[in-house]
C-alpha atoms as a PDB file:
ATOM      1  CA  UNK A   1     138.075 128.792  48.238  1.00  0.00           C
ATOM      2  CA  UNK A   2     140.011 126.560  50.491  1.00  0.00           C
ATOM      3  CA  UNK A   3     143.685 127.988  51.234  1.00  0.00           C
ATOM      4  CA  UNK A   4     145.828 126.219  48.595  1.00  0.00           C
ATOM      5  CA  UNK A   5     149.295 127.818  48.991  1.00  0.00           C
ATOM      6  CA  UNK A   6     150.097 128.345  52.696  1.00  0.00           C
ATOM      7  CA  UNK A   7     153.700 129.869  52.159  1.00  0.00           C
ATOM      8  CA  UNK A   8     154.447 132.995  53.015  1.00  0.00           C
ATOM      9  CA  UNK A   9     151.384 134.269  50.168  1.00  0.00           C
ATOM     10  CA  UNK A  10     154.065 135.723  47.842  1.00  0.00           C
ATOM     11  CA  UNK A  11     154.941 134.480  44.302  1.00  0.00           C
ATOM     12  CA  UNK A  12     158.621 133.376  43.445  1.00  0.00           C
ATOM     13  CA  UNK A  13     160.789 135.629  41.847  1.00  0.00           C
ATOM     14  CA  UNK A  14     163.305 132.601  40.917  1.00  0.00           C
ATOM     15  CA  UNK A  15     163.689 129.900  38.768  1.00  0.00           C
ATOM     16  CA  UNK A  16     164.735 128.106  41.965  1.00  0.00           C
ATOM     17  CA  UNK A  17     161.600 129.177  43.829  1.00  0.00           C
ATOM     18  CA  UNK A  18     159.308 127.787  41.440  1.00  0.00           C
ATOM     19  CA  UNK A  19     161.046 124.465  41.291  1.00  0.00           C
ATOM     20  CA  UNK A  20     160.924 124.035  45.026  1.00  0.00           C
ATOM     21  CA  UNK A  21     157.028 124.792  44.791  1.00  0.00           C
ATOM     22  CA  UNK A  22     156.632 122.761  42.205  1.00  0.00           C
ATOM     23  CA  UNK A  23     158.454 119.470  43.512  1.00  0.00           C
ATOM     24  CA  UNK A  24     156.996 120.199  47.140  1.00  0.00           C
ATOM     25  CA  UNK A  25     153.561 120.380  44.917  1.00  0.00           C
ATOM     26  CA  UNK A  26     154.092 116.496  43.493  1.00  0.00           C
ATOM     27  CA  UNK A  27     155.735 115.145  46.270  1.00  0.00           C
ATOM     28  CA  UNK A  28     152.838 115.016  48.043  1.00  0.00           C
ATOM     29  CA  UNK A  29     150.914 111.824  48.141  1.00  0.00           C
ATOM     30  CA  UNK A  30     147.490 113.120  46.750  1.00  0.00           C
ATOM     31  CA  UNK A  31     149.356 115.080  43.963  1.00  0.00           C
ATOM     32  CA  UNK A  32     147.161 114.242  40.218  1.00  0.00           C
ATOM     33  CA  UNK A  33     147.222 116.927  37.202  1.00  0.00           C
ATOM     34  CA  UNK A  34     145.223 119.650  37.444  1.00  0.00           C
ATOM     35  CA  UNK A  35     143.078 119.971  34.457  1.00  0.00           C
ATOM     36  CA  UNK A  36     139.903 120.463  32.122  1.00  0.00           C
ATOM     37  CA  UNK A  37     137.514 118.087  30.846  1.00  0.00           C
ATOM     38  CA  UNK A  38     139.124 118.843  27.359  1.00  0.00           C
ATOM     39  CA  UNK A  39     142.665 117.433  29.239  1.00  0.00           C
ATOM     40  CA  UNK A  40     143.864 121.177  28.901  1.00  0.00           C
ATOM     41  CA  UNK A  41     146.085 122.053  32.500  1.00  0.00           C
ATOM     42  CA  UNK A  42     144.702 124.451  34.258  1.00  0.00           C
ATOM     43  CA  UNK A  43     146.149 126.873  37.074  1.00  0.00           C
ATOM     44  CA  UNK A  44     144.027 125.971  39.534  1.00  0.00           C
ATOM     45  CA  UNK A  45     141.028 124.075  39.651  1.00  0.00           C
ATOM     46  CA  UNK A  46     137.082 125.262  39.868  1.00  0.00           C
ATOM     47  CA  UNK A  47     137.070 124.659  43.830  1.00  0.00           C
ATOM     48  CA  UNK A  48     140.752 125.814  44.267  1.00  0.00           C
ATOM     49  CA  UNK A  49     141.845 122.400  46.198  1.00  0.00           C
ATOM     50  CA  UNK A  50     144.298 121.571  42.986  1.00  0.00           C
ATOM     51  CA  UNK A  51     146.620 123.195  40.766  1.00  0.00           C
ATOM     52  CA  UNK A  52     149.305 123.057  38.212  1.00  0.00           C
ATOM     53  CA  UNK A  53     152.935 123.229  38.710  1.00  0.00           C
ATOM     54  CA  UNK A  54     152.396 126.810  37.851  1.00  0.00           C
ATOM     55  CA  UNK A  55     149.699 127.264  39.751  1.00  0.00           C
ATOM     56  CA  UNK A  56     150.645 126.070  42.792  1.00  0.00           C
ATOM     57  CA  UNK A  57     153.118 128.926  43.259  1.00  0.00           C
ATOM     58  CA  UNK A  58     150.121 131.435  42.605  1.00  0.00           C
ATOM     59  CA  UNK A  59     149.317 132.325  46.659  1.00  0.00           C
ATOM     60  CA  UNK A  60     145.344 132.266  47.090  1.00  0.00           C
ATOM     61  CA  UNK A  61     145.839 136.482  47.436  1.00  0.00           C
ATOM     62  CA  UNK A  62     147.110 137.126  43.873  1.00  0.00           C
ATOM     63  CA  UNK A  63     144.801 134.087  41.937  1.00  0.00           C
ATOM     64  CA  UNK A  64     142.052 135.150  40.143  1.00  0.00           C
ATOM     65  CA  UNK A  65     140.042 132.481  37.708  1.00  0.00           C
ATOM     66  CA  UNK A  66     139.994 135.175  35.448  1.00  0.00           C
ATOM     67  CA  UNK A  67     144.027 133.904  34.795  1.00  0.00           C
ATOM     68  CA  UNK A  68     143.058 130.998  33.416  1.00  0.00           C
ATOM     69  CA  UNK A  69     142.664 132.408  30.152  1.00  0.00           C
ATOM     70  CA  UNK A  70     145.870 134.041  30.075  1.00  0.00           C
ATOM     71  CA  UNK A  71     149.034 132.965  28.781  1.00  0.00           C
ATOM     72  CA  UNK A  72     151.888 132.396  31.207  1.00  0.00           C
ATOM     73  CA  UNK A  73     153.873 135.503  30.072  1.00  0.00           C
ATOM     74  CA  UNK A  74     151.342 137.645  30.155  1.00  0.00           C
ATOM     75  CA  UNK A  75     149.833 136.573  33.693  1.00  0.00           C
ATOM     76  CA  UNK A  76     153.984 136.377  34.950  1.00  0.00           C
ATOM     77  CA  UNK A  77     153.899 140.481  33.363  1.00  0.00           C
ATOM     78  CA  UNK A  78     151.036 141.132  35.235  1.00  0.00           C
ATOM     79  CA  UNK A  79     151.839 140.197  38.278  1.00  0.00           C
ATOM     80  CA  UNK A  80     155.448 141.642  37.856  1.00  0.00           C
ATOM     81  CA  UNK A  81     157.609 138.474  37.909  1.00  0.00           C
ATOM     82  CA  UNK A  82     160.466 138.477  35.909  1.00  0.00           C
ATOM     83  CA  UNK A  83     161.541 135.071  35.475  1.00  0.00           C
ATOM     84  CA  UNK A  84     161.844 133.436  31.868  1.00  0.00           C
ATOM     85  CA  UNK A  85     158.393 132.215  30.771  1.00  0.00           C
ATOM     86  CA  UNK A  86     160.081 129.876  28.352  1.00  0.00           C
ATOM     87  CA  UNK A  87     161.863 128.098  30.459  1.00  0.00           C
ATOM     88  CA  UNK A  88     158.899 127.971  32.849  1.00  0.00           C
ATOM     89  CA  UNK A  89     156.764 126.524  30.436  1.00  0.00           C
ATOM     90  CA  UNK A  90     159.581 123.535  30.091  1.00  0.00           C
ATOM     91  CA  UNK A  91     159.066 123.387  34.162  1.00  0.00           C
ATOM     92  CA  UNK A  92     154.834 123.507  33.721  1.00  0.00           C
ATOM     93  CA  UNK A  93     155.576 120.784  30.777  1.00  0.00           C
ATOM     94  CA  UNK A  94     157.204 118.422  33.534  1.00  0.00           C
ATOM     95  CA  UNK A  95     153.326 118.778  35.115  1.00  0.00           C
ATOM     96  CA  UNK A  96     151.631 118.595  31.478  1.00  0.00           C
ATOM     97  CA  UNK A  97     153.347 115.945  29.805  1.00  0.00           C
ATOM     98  CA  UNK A  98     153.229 112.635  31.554  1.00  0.00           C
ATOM     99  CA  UNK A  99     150.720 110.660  30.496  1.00  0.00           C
ATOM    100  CA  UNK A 100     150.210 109.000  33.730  1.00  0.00           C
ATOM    101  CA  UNK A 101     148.727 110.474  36.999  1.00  0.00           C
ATOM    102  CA  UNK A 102     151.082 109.367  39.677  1.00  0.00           C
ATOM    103  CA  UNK A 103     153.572 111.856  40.981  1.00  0.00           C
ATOM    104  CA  UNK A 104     156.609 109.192  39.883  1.00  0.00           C
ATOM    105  CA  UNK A 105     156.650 110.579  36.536  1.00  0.00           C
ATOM    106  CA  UNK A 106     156.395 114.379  37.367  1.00  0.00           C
ATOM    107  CA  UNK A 107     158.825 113.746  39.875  1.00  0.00           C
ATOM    108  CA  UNK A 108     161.208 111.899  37.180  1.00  0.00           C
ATOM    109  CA  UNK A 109     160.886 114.759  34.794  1.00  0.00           C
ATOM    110  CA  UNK A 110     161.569 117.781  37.108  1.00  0.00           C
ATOM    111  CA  UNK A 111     164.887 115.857  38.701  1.00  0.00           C
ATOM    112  CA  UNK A 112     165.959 115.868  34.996  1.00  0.00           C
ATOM    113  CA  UNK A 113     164.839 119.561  35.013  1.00  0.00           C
ATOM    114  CA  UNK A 114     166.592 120.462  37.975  1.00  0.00           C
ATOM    115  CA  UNK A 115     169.948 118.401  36.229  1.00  0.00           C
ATOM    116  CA  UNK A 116     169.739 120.340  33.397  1.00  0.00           C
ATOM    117  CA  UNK A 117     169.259 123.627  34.860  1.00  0.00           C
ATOM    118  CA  UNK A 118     171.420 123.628  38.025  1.00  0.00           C
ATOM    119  CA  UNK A 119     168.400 123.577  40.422  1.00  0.00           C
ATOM    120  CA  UNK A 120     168.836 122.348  43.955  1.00  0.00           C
ATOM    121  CA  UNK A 121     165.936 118.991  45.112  1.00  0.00           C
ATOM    122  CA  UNK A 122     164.445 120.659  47.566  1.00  0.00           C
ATOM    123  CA  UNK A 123     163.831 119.026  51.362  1.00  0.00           C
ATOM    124  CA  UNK A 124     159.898 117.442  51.109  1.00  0.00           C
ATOM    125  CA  UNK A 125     158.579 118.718  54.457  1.00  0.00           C
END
């Protein structure tokens, strides 16, 4: 599996650690949603080069395809992260929900979510 996540291979504990992934994640130029042939998101994708807003905080060490099948709170229990699911789901819907492919949208929808929950626009590197 090629490396996806090349941070320091640990999982955020933060709501503000997640959004920085996440907008790092569809900042980048060859960012498209990372899904099924049913349209269903998906954590990562069958040759690991793509993931999810989710996913893309999951370092290569702790992913498993296996997680695929789990539910967010139960994989975030699991692997011992204590963050709100619920409000992570709203972040994964800012990934899930636009019905285009380019970044613009998913970028548009996670500056609202960053408005609306205090969250700091991270630096794109």
């Amino acid at each position: 599996m090629a490396i996806l996540i090349k941070s320091n291979q640990t999982m955020p504990t933060t709501l503000q650690g997640f959004f920085t992934r996440a907008y790092r994640w569809a900042s980048r130029p060859e960012f498209t949603k990372c899904k099924d042939v049913y349209n269903k998101c998906r954590y990562r994708s069958d040759d690991g080069t793509n993931a999810c807003f989710i996913g893309a905080c999951i370092p290569d060490n702790l992913y498993h395809p296996e997680m695929e099948d789990e539910m967010l709170d139960e994989m975030l229990h699991k692997l011992g992260i204590e963050v709100d699911p619920r409000i992570l789901r709203e972040l994964q819907l800012c990934h899930d929900k636009p019905s285009a492919h380019s970044n613009m949208d998913s970028i548009k929808m996670l500056n609202y979510f960053a408005k609306k929950h205090s969250l700091k626009i991270p630096s794109i590197k």
